[in-house]
Structures are given as C-alpha cells and as structure tokens.
PDB file of N, CA and C in Angstrom:
ATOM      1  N   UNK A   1    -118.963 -75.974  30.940  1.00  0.00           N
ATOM      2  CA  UNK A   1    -118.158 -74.961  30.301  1.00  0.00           C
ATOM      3  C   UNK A   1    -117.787 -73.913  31.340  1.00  0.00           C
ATOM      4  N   UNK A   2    -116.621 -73.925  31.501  1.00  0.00           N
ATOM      5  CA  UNK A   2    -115.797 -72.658  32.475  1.00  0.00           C
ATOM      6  C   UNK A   2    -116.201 -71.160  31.204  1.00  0.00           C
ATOM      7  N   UNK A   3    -116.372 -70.092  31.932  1.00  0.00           N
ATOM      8  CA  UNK A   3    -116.493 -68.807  31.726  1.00  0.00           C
ATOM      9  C   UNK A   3    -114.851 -68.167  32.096  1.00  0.00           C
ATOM     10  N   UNK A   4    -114.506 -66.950  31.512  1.00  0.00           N
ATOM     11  CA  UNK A   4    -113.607 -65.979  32.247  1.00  0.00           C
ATOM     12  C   UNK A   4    -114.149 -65.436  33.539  1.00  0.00           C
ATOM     13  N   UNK A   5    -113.428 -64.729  34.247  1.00  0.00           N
ATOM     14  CA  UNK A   5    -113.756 -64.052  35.152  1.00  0.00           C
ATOM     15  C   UNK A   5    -112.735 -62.959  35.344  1.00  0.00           C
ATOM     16  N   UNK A   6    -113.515 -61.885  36.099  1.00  0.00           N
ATOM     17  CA  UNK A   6    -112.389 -60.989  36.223  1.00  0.00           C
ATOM     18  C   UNK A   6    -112.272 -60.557  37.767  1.00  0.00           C
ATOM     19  N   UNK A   7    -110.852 -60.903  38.481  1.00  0.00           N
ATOM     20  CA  UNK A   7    -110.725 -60.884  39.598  1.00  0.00           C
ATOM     21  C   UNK A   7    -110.898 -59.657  40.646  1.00  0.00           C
ATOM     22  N   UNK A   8    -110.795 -59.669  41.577  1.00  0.00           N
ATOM     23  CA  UNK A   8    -110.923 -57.815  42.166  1.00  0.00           C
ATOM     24  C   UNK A   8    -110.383 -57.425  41.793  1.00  0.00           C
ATOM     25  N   UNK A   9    -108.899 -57.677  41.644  1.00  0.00           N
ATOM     26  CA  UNK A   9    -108.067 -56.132  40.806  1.00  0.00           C
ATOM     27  C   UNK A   9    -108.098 -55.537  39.442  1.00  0.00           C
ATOM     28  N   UNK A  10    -109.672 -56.504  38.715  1.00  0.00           N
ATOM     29  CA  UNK A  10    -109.468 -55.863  37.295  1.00  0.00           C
ATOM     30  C   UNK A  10    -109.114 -56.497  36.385  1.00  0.00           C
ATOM     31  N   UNK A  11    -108.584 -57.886  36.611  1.00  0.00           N
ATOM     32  CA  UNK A  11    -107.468 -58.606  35.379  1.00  0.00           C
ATOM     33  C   UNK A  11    -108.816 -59.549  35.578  1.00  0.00           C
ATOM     34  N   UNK A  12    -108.740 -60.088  33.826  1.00  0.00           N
ATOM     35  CA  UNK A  12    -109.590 -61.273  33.596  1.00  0.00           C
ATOM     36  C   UNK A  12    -108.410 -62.440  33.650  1.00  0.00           C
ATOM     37  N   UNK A  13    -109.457 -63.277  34.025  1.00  0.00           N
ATOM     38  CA  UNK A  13    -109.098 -64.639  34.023  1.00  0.00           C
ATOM     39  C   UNK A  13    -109.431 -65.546  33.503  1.00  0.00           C
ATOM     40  N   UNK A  14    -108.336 -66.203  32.311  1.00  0.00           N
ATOM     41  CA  UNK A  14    -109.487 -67.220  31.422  1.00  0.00           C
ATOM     42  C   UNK A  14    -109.221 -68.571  32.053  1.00  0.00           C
ATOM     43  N   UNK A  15    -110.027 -69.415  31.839  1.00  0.00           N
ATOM     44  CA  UNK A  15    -109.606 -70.821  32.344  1.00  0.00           C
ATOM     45  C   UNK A  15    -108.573 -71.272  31.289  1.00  0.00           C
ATOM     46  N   UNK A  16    -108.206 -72.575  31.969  1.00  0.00           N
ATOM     47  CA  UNK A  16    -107.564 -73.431  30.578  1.00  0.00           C
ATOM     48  C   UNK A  16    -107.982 -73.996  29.545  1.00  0.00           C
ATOM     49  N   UNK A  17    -107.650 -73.872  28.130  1.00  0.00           N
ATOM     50  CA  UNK A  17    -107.861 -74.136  27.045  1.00  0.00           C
ATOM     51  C   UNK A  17    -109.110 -72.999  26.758  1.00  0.00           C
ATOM     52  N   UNK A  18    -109.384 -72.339  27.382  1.00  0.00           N
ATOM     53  CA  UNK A  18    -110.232 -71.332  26.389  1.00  0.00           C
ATOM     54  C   UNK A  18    -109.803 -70.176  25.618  1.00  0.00           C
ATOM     55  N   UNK A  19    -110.370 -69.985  24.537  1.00  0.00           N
ATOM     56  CA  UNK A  19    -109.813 -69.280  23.398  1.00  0.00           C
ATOM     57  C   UNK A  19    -110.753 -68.255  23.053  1.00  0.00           C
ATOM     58  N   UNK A  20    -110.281 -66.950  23.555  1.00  0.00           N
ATOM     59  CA  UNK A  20    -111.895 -65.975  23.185  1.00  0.00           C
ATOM     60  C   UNK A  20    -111.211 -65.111  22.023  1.00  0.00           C
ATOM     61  N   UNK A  21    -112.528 -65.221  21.280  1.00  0.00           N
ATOM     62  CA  UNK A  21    -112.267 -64.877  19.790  1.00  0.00           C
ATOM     63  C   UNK A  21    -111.869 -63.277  20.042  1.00  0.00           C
ATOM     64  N   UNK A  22    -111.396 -63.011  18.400  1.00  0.00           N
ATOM     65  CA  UNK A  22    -111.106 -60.869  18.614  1.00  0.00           C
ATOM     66  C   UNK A  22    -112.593 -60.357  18.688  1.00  0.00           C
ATOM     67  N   UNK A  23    -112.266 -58.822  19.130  1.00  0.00           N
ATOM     68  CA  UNK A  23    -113.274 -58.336  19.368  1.00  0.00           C
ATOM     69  C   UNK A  23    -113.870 -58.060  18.155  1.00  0.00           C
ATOM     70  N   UNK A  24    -115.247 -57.807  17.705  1.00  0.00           N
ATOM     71  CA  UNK A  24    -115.707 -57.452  16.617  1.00  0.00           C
ATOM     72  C   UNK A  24    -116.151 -55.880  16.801  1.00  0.00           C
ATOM     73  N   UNK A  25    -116.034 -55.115  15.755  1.00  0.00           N
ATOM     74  CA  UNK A  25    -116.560 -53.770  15.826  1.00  0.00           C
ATOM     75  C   UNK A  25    -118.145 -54.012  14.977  1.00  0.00           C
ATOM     76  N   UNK A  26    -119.123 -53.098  15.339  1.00  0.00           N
ATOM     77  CA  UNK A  26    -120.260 -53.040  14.670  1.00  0.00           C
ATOM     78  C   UNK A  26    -119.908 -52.562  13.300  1.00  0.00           C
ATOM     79  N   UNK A  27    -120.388 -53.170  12.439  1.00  0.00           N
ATOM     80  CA  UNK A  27    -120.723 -53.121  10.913  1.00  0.00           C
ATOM     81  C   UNK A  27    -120.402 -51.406  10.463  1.00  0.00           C
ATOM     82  N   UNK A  28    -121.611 -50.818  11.281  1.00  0.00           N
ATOM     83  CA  UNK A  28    -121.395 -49.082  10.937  1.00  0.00           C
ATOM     84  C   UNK A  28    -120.493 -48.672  11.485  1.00  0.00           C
ATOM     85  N   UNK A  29    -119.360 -48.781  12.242  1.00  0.00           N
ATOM     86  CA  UNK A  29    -117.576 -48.166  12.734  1.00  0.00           C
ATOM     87  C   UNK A  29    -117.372 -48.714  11.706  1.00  0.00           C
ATOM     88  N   UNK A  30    -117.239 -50.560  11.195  1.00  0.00           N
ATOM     89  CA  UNK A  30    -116.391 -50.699   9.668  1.00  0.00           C
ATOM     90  C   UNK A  30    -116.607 -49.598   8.670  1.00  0.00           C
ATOM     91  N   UNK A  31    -118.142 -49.815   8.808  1.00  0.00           N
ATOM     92  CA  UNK A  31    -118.190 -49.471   7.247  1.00  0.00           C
ATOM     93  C   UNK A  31    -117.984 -47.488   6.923  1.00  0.00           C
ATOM     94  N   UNK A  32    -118.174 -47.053   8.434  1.00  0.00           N
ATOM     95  CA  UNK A  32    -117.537 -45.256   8.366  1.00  0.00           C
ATOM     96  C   UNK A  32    -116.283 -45.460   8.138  1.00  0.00           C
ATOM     97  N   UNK A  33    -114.925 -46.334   9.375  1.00  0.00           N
ATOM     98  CA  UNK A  33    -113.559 -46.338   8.865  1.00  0.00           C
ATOM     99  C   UNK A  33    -113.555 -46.557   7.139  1.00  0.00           C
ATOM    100  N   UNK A  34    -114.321 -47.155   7.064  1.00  0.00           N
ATOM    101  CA  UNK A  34    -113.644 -47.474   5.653  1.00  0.00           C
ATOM    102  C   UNK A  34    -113.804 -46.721   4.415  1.00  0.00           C
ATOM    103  N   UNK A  35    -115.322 -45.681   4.698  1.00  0.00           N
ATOM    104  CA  UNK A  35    -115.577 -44.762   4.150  1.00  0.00           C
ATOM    105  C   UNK A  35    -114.500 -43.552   4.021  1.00  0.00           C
ATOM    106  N   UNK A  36    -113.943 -43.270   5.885  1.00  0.00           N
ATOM    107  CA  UNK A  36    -113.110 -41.918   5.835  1.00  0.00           C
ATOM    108  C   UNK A  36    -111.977 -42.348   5.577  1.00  0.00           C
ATOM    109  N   UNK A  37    -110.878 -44.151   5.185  1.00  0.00           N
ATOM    110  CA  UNK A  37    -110.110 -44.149   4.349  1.00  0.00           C
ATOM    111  C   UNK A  37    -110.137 -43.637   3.110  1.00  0.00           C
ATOM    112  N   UNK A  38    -110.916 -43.746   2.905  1.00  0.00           N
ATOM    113  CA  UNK A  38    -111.309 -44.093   1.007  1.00  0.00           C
ATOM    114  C   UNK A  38    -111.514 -42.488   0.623  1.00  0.00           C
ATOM    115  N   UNK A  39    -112.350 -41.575   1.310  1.00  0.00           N
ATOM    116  CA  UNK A  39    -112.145 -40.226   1.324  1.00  0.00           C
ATOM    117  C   UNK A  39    -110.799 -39.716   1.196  1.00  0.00           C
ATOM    118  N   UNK A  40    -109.982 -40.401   2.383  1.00  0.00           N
ATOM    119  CA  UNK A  40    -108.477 -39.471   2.417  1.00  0.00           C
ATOM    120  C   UNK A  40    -107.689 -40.015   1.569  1.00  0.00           C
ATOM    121  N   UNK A  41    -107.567 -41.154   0.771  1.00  0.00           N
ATOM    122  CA  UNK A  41    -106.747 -41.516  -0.495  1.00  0.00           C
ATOM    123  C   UNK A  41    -107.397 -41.078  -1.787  1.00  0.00           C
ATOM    124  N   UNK A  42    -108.500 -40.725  -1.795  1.00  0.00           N
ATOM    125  CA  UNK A  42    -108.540 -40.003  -2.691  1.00  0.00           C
ATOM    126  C   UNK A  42    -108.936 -38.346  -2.708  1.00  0.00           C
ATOM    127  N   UNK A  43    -108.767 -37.826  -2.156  1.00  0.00           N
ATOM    128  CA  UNK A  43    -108.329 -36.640  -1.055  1.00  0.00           C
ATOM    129  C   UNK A  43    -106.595 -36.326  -1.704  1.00  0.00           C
ATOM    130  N   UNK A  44    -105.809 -37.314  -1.153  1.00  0.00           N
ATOM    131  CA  UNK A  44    -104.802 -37.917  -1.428  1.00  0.00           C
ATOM    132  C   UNK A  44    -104.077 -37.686  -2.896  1.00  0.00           C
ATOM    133  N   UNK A  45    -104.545 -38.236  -3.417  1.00  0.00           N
ATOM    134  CA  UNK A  45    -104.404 -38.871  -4.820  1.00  0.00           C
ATOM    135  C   UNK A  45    -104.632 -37.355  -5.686  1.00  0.00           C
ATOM    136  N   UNK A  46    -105.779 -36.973  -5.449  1.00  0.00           N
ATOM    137  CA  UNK A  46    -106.133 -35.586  -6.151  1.00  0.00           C
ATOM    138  C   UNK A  46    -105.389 -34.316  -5.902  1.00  0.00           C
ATOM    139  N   UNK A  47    -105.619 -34.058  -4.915  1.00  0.00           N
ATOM    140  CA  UNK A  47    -104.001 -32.872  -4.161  1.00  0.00           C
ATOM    141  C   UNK A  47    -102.731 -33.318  -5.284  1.00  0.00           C
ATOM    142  N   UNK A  48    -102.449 -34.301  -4.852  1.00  0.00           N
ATOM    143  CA  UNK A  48    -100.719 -34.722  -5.717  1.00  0.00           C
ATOM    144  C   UNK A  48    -100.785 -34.392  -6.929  1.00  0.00           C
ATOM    145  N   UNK A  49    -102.128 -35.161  -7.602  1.00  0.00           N
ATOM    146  CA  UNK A  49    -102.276 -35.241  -9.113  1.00  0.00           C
ATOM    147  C   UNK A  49    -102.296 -33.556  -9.617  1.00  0.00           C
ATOM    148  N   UNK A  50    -103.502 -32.737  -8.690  1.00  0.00           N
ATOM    149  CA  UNK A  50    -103.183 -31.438  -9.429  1.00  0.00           C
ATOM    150  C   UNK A  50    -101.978 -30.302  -9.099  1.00  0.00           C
ATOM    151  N   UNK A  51    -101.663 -30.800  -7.926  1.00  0.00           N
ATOM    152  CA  UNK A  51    -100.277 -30.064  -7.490  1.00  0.00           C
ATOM    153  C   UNK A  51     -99.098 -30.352  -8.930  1.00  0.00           C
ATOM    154  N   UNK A  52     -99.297 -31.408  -8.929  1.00  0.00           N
ATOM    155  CA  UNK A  52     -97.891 -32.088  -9.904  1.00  0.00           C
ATOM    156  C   UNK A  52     -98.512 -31.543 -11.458  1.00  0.00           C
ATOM    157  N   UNK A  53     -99.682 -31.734 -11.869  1.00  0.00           N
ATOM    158  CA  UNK A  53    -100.356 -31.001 -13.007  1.00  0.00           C
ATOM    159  C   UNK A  53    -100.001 -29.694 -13.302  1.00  0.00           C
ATOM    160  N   UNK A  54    -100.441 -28.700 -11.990  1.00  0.00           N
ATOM    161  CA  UNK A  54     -99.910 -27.711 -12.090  1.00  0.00           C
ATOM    162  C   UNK A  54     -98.337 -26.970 -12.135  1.00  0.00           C
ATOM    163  N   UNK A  55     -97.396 -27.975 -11.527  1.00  0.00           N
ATOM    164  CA  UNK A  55     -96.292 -27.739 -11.417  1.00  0.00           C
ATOM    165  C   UNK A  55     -95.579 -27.954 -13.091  1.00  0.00           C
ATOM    166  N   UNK A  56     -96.331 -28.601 -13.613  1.00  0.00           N
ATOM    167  CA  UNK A  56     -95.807 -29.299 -14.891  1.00  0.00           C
ATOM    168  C   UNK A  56     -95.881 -28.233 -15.975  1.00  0.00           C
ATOM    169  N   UNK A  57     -97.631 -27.903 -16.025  1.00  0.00           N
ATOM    170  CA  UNK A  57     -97.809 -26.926 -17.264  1.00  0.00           C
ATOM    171  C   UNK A  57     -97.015 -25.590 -17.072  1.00  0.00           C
ATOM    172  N   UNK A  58     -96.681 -25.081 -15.668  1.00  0.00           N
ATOM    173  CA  UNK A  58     -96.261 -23.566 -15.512  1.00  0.00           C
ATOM    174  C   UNK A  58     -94.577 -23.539 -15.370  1.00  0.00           C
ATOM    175  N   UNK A  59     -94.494 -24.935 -15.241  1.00  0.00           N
ATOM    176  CA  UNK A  59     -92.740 -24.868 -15.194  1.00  0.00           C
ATOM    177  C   UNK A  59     -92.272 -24.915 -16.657  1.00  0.00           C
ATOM    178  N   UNK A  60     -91.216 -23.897 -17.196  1.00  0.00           N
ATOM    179  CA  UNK A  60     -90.847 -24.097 -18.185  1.00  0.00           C
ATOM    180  C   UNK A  60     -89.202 -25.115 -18.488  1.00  0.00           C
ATOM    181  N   UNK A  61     -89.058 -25.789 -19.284  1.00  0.00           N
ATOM    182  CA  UNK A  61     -88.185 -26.849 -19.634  1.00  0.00           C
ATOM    183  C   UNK A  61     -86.702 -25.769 -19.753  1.00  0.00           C
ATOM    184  N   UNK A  62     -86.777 -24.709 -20.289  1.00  0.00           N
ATOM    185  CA  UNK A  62     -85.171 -24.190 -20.385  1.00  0.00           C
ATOM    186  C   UNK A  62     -84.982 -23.494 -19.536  1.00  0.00           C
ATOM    187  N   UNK A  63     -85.360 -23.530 -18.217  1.00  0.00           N
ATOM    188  CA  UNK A  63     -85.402 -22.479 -17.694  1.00  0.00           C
ATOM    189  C   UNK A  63     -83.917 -22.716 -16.430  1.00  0.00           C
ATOM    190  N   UNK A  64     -83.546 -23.837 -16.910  1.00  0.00           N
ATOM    191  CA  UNK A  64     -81.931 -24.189 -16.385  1.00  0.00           C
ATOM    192  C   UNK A  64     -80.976 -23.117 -17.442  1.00  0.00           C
ATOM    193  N   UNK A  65     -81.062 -22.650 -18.301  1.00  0.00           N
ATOM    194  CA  UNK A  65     -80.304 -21.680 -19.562  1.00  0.00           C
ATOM    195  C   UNK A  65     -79.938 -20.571 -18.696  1.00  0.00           C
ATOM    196  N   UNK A  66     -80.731 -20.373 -17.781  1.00  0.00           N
ATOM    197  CA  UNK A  66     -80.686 -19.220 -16.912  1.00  0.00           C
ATOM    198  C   UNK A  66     -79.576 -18.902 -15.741  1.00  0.00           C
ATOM    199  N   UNK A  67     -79.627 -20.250 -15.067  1.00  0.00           N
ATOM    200  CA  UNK A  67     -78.533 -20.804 -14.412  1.00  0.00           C
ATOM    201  C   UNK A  67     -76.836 -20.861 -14.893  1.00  0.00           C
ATOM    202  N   UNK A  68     -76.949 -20.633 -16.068  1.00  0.00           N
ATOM    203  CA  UNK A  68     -75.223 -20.908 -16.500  1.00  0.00           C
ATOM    204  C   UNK A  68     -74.757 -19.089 -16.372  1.00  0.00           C
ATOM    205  N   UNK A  69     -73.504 -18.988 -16.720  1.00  0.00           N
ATOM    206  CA  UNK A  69     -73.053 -17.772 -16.646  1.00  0.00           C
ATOM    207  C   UNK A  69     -72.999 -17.427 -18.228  1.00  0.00           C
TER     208      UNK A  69
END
C-alpha cells in the first residue's frame, strides 16, 4: 500500500488510485455547531414572532382613514 506524501514545497502527493476519505470533525465541534444553530433559529424565530406580535396588537386597522384628505 502506497501512502501520500507531502513534498518540500508543502503540496501532498497522493499516489494513483488512492482515495482519502473527508475530513471528520470530533463529535463535540458537531455536536456545539449544531447546538449554536439551533440556538440562533430559534433566537430567530422568537425575535420575528414577537416583533410581528407586537406590531399586530398596537397597530390599529383604520388608521389608513387618516391618510385621505
């Protein structure tokens, strides 16, 4: 079995026909990214929901009546 190598200037070198798999991240980077997604969509989600809540109950419906001459 041929190995890669990496030449003096830095560049690896794979042989032919070898296929090196993706890199894997450790379990705990997954499982924090996926934690501080899940924080910011619902982070997310809540901002909008009470922004738009609030925009709803304090806006009044005729308040275009005002607008005409």
């Amino acid at each position: 079995m041929h190995v890669p190598r990496v030449n003096p200037t830095g560049v690896v070198e794979y042989p032919d026909a070898y296929e090196p798999g993706p890199p894997r991240l450790p379990a705990v980077l997954r499982v924090a990214a996926g934690a501080a997604l899940g924080i910011f969509l619902i982070v997310v989600l809540a901002t909008t929901i009470f922004s738009l809540g609030g925009f709803c109950l304090t806006s009044e419906a005729g308040a275009a009546r005002t607008l005409l001459p």
